[in-house]
C-alpha atoms as a PDB file:
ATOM      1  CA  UNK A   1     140.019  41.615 143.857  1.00  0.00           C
ATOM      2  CA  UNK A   2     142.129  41.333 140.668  1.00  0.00           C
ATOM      3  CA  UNK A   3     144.569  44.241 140.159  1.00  0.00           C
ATOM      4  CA  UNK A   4     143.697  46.887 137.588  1.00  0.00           C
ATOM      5  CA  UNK A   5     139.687  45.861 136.840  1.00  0.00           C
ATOM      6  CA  UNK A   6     137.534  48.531 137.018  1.00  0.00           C
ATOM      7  CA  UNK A   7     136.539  47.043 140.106  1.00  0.00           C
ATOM      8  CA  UNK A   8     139.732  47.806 141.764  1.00  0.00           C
ATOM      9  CA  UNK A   9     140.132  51.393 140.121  1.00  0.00           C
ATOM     10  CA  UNK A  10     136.881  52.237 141.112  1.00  0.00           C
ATOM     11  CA  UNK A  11     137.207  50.707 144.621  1.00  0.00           C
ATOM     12  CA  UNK A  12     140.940  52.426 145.149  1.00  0.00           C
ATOM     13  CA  UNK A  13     139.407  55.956 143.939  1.00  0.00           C
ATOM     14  CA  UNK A  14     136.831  55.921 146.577  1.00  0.00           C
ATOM     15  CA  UNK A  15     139.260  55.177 149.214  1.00  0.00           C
ATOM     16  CA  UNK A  16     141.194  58.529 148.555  1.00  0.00           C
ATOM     17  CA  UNK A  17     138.522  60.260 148.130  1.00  0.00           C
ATOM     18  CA  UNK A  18     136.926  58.978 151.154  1.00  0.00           C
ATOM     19  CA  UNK A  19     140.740  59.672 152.778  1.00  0.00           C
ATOM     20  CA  UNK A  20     140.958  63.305 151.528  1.00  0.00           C
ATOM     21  CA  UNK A  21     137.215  64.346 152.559  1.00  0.00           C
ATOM     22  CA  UNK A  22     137.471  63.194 155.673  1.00  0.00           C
ATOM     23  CA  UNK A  23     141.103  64.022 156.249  1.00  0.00           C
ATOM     24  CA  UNK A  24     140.270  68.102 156.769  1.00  0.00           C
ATOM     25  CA  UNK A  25     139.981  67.694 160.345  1.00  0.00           C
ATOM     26  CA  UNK A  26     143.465  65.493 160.445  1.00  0.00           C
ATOM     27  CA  UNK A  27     144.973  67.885 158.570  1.00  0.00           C
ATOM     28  CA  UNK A  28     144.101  70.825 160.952  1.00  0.00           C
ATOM     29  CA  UNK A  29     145.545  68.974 163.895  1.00  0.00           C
ATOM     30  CA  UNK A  30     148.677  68.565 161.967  1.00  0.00           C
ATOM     31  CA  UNK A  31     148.693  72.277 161.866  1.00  0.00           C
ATOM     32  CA  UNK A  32     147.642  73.463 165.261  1.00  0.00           C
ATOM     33  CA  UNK A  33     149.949  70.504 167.071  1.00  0.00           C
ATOM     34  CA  UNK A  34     153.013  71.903 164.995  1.00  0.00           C
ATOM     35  CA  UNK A  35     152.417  75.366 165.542  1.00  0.00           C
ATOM     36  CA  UNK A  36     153.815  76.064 169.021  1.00  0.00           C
ATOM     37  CA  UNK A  37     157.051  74.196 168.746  1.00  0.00           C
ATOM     38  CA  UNK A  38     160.473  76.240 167.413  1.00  0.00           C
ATOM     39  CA  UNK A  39     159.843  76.771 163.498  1.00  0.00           C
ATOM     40  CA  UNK A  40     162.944  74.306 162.500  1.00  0.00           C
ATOM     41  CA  UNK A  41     161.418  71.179 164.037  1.00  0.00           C
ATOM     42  CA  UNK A  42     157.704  71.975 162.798  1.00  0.00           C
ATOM     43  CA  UNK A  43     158.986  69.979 160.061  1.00  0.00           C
ATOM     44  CA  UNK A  44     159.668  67.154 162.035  1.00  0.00           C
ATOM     45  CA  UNK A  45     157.299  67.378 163.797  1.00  0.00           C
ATOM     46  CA  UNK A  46     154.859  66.900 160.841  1.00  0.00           C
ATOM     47  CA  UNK A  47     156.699  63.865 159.368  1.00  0.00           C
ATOM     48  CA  UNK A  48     157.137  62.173 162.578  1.00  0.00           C
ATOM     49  CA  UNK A  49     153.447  62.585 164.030  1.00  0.00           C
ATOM     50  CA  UNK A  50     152.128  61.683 160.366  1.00  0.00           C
ATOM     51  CA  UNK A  51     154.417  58.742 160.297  1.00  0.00           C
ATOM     52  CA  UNK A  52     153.726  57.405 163.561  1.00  0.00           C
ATOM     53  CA  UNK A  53     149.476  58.094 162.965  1.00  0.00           C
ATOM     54  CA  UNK A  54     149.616  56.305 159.833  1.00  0.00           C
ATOM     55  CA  UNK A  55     150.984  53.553 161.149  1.00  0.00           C
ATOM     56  CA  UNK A  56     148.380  53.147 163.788  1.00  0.00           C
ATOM     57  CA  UNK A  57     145.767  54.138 160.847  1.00  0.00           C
ATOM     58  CA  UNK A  58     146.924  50.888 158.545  1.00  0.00           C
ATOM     59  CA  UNK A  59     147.074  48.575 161.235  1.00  0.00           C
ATOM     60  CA  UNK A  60     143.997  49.797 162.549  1.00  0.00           C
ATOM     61  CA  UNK A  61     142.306  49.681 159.342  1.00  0.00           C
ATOM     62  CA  UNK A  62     143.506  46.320 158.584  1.00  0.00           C
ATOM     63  CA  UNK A  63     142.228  45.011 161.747  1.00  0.00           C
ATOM     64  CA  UNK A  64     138.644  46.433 160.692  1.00  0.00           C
ATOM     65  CA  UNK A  65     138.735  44.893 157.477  1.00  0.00           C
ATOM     66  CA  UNK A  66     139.221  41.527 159.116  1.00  0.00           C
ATOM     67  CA  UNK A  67     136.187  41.975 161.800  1.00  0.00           C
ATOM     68  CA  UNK A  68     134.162  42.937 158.946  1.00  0.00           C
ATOM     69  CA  UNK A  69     134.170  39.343 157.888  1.00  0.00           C
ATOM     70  CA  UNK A  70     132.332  38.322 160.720  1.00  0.00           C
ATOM     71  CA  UNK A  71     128.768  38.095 160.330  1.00  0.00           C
ATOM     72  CA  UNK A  72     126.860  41.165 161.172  1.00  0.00           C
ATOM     73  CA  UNK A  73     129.276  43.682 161.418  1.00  0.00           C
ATOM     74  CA  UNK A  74     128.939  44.739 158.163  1.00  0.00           C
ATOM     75  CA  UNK A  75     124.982  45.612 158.766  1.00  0.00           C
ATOM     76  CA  UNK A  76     126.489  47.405 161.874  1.00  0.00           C
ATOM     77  CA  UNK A  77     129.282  49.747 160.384  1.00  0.00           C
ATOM     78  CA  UNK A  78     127.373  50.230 157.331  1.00  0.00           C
ATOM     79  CA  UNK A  79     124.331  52.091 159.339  1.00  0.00           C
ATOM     80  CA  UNK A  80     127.139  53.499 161.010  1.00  0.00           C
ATOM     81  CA  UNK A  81     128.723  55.019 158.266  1.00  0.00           C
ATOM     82  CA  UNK A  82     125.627  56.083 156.701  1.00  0.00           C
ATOM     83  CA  UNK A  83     125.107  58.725 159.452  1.00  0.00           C
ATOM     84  CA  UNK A  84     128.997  59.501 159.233  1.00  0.00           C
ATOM     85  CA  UNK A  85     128.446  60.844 155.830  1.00  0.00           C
ATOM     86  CA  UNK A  86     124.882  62.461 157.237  1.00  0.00           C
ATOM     87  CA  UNK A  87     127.455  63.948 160.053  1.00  0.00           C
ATOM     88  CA  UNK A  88     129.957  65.233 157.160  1.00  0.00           C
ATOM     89  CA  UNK A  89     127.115  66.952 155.534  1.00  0.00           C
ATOM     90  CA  UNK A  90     125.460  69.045 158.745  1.00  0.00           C
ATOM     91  CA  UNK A  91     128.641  69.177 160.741  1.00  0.00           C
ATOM     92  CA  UNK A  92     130.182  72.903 161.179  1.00  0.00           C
ATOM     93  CA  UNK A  93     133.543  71.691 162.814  1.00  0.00           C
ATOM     94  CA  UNK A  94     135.635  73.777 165.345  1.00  0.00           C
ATOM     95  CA  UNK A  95     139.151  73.179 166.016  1.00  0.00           C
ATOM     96  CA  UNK A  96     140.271  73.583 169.655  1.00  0.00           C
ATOM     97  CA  UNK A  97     144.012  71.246 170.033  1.00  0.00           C
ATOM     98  CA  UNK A  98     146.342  72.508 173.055  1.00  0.00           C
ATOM     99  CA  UNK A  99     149.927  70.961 171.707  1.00  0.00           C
ATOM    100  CA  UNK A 100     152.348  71.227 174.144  1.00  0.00           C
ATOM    101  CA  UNK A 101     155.419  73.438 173.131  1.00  0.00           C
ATOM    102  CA  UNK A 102     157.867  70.455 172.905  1.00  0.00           C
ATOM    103  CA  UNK A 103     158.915  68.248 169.529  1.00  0.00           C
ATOM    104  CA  UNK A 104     157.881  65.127 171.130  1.00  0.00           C
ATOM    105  CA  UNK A 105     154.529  66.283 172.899  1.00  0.00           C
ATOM    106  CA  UNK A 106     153.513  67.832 169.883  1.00  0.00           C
ATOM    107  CA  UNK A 107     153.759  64.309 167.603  1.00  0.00           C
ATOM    108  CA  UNK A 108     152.240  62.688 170.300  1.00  0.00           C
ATOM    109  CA  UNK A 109     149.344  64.982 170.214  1.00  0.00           C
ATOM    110  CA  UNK A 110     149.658  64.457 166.699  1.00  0.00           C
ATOM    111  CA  UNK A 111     149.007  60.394 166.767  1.00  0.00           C
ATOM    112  CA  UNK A 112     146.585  60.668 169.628  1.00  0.00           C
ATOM    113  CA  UNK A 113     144.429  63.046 167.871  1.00  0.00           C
ATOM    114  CA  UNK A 114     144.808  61.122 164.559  1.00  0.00           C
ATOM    115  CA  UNK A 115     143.546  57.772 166.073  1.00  0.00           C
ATOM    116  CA  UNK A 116     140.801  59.370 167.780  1.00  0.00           C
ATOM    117  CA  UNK A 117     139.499  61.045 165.070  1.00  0.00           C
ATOM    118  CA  UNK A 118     140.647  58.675 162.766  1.00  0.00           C
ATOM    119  CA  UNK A 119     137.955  56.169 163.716  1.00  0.00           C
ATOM    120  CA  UNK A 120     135.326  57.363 160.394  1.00  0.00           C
ATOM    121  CA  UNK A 121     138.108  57.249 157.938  1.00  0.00           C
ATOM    122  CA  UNK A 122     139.336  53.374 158.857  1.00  0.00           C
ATOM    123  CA  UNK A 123     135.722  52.248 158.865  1.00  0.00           C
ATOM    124  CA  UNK A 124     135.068  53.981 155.429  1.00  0.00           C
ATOM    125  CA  UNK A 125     138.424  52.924 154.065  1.00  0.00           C
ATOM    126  CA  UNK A 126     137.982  48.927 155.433  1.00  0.00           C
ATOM    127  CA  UNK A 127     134.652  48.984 153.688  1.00  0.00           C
ATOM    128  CA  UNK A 128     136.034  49.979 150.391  1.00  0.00           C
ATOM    129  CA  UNK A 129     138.360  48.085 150.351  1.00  0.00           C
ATOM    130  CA  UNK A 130     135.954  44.925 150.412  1.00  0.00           C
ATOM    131  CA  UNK A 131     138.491  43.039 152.432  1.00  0.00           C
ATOM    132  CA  UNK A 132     141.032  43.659 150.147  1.00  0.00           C
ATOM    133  CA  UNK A 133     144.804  44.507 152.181  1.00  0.00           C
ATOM    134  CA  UNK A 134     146.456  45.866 149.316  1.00  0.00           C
ATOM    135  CA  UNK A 135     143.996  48.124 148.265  1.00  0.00           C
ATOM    136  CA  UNK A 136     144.060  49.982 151.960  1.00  0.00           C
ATOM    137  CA  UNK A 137     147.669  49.797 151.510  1.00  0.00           C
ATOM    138  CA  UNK A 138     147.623  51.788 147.961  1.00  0.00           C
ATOM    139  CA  UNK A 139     144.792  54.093 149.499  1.00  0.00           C
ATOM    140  CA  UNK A 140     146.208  55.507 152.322  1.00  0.00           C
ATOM    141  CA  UNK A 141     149.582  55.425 150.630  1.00  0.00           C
ATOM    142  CA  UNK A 142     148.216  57.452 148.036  1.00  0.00           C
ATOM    143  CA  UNK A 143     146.427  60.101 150.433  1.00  0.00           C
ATOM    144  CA  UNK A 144     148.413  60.330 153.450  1.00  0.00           C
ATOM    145  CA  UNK A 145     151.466  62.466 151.839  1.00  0.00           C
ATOM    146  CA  UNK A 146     148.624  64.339 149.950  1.00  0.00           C
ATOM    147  CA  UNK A 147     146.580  64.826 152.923  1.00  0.00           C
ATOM    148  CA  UNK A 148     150.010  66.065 154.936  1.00  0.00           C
ATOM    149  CA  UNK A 149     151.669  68.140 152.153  1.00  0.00           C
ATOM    150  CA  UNK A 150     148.276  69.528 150.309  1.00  0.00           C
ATOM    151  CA  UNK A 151     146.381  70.153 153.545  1.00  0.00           C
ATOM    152  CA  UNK A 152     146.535  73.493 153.064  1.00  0.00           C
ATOM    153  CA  UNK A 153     145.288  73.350 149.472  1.00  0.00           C
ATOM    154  CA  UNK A 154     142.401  70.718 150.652  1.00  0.00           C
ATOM    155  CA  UNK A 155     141.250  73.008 153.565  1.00  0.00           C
ATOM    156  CA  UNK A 156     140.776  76.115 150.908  1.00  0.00           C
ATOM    157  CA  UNK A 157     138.955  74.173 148.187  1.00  0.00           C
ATOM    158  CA  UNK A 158     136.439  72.233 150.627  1.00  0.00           C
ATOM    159  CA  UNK A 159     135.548  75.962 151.579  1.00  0.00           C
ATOM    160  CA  UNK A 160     135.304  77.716 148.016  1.00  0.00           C
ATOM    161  CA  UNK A 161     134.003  74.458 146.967  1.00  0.00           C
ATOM    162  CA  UNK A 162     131.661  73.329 149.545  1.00  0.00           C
ATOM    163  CA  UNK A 163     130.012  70.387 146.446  1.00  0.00           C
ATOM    164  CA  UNK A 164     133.215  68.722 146.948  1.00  0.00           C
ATOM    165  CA  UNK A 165     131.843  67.602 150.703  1.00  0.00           C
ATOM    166  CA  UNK A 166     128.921  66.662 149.174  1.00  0.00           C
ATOM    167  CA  UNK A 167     130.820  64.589 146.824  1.00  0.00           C
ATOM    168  CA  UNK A 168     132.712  63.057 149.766  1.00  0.00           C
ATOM    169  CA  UNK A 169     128.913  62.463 151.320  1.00  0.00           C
ATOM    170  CA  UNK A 170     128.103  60.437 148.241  1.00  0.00           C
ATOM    171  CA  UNK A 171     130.738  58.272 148.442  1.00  0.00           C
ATOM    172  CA  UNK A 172     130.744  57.696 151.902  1.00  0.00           C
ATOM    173  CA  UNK A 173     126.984  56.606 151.642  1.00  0.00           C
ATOM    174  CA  UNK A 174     127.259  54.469 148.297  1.00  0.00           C
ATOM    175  CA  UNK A 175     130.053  52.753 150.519  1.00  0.00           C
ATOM    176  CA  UNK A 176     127.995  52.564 153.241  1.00  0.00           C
ATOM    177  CA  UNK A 177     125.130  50.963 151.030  1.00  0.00           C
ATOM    178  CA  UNK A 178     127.174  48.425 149.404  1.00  0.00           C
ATOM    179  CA  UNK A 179     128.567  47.186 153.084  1.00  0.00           C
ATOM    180  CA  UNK A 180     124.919  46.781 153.886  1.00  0.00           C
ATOM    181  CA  UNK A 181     124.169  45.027 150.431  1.00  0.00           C
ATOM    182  CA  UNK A 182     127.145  42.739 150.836  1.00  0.00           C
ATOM    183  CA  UNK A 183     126.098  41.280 154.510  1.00  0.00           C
ATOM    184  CA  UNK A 184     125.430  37.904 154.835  1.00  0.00           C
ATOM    185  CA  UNK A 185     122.568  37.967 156.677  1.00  0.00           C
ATOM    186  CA  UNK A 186     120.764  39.959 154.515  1.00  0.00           C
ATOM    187  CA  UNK A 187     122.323  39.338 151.009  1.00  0.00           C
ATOM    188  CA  UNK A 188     119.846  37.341 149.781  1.00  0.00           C
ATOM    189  CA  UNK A 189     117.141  40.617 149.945  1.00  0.00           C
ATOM    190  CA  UNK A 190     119.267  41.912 147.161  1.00  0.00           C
ATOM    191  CA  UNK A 191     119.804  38.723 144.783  1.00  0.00           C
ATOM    192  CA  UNK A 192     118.145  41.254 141.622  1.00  0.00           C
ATOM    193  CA  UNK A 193     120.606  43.476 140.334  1.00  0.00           C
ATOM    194  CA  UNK A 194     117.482  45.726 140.393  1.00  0.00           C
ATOM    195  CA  UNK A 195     116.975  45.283 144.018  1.00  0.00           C
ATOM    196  CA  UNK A 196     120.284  45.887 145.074  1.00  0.00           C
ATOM    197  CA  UNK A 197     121.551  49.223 142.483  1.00  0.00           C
ATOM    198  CA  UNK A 198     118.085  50.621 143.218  1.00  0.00           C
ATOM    199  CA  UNK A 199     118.828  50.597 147.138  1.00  0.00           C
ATOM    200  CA  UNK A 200     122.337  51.561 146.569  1.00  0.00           C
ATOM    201  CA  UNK A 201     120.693  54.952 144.940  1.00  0.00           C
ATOM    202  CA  UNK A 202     118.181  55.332 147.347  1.00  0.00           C
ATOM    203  CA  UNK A 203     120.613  55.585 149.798  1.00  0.00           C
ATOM    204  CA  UNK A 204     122.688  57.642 148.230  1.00  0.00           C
ATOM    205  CA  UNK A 205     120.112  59.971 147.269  1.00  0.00           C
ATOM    206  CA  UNK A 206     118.847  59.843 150.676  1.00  0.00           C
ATOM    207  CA  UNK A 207     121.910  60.984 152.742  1.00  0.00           C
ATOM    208  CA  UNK A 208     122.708  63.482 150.248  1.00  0.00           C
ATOM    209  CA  UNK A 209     119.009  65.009 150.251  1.00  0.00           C
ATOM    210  CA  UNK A 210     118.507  65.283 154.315  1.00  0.00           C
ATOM    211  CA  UNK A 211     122.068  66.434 154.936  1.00  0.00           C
ATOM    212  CA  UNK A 212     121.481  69.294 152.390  1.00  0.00           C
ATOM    213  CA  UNK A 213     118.137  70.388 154.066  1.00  0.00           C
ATOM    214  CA  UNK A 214     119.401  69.689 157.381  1.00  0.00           C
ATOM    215  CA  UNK A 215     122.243  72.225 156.710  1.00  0.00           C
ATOM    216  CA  UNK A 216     120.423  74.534 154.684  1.00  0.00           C
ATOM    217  CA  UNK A 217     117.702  74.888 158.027  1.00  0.00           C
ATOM    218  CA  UNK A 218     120.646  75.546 160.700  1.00  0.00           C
ATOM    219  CA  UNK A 219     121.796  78.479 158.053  1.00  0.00           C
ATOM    220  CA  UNK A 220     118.614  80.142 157.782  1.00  0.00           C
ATOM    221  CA  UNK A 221     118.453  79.448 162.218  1.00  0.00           C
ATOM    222  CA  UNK A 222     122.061  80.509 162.621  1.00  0.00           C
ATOM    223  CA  UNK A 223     120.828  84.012 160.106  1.00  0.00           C
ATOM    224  CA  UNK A 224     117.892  84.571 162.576  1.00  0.00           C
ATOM    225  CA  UNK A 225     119.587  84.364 166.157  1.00  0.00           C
ATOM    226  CA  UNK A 226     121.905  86.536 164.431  1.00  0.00           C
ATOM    227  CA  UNK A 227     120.346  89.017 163.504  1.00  0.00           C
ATOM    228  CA  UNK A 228     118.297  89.031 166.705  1.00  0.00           C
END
């Protein structure tokens, strides 16, 4: 991808967004992992774990941008990323990490935690990217000290702005769509621009509409059994 199109800008906005949606659960284990050990290595403890996990999120990432060249696996992690932004929709989260009260237990809970919960952001990020390194480079390069420093900030305005999730759906699931469009073994379905910008929406539109009634039904259950 040449540097500076609109293709790149647009593809390099949708990884951070993609990164900062999806990094509210990262940035909670940050948080809870640092919390136990003496207050002046918290710091370090923050820089190190977020260090170490974004190293393991890069070369991960990379590594997923490469399999996705291999026929197929683009049909299979864009289905699968089309229920991850379902999932980001419905999903009421809870945060339950037991860091251990030592500098070096806590960043290791830190990078464990991060790579296995990391998994939804390198698939989204690799399929943005559309195979392009330097673009995941910029992306998470971008994010990361955002999603560290700001996580605070992100946490608060994903609550008292609960559309920006549903942003974060959208983009997820026009990513996920354009993975699908882009697979080999199906590309030629979607040789009309018409074809393939009208299943893009659909998609989109899709995701978005069931998450929103999906969550709107477990409110009104969640009201009821409470006030049982």
């Amino acid at each position: 991808m040449e540097l500076f199109t609109m293709a790149f800008w647009a593809a390099l906005m949708s990884i951070v967004i993609i990164d900062l949606v999806l990094a509210g659960d990262n940035a909670i284990v940050i948080g809870l992992a640092a919390r136990n050990v003496k207050k002046e290595d918290q710091k370090k403890v923050i820089i190190w774990g977020t260090v170490g996990a974004v190293v393991i999120r890069v070369i991960a990432t990379l590594l997923v941008v490469q399999l996705l060249l291999i026929p197929g696996l683009r049909l299979v992690g864009g289905i699968a990323l089309v229920w991850i932004a379902y999932k980001l929709l419905i999903d009421e989260k809870k945060h339950d990490i037991s860091a251990g009260n030592q500098m070096w237990a806590a960043i290791r809970t830190i990078i464990i935690a991060d790579a296995m919960m990391g998994l939804d952001n390198v698939l989204a990020v690799a399929g943005a990217a559309h195979g392009d390194f330097l673009l995941v480079i910029i992306g998470l390069a971008i994010s990361v000290p955002i999603m560290v420093w700001g996580s605070t900030i992100i946490l608060k305005l994903t609550e008292r702005f609960p559309v920006i999730i549903t942003i974060g759906a959208a983009v997820l699931a026009w990513t996920a769509s354009k993975m699908l469009v882009e697979e080999p073994l199906i590309h030629d379905w979607f040789a009309s621009p018409i074809l393939k910008y009208g299943f893009e929406v659909v998609v989109i539109a899709a995701v978005v509409a069931l998450g929103l009634m999906t969550k709107k039904k477990k409110q009104k259950e969640n009201r009821a059994a409470e006030s049982m």
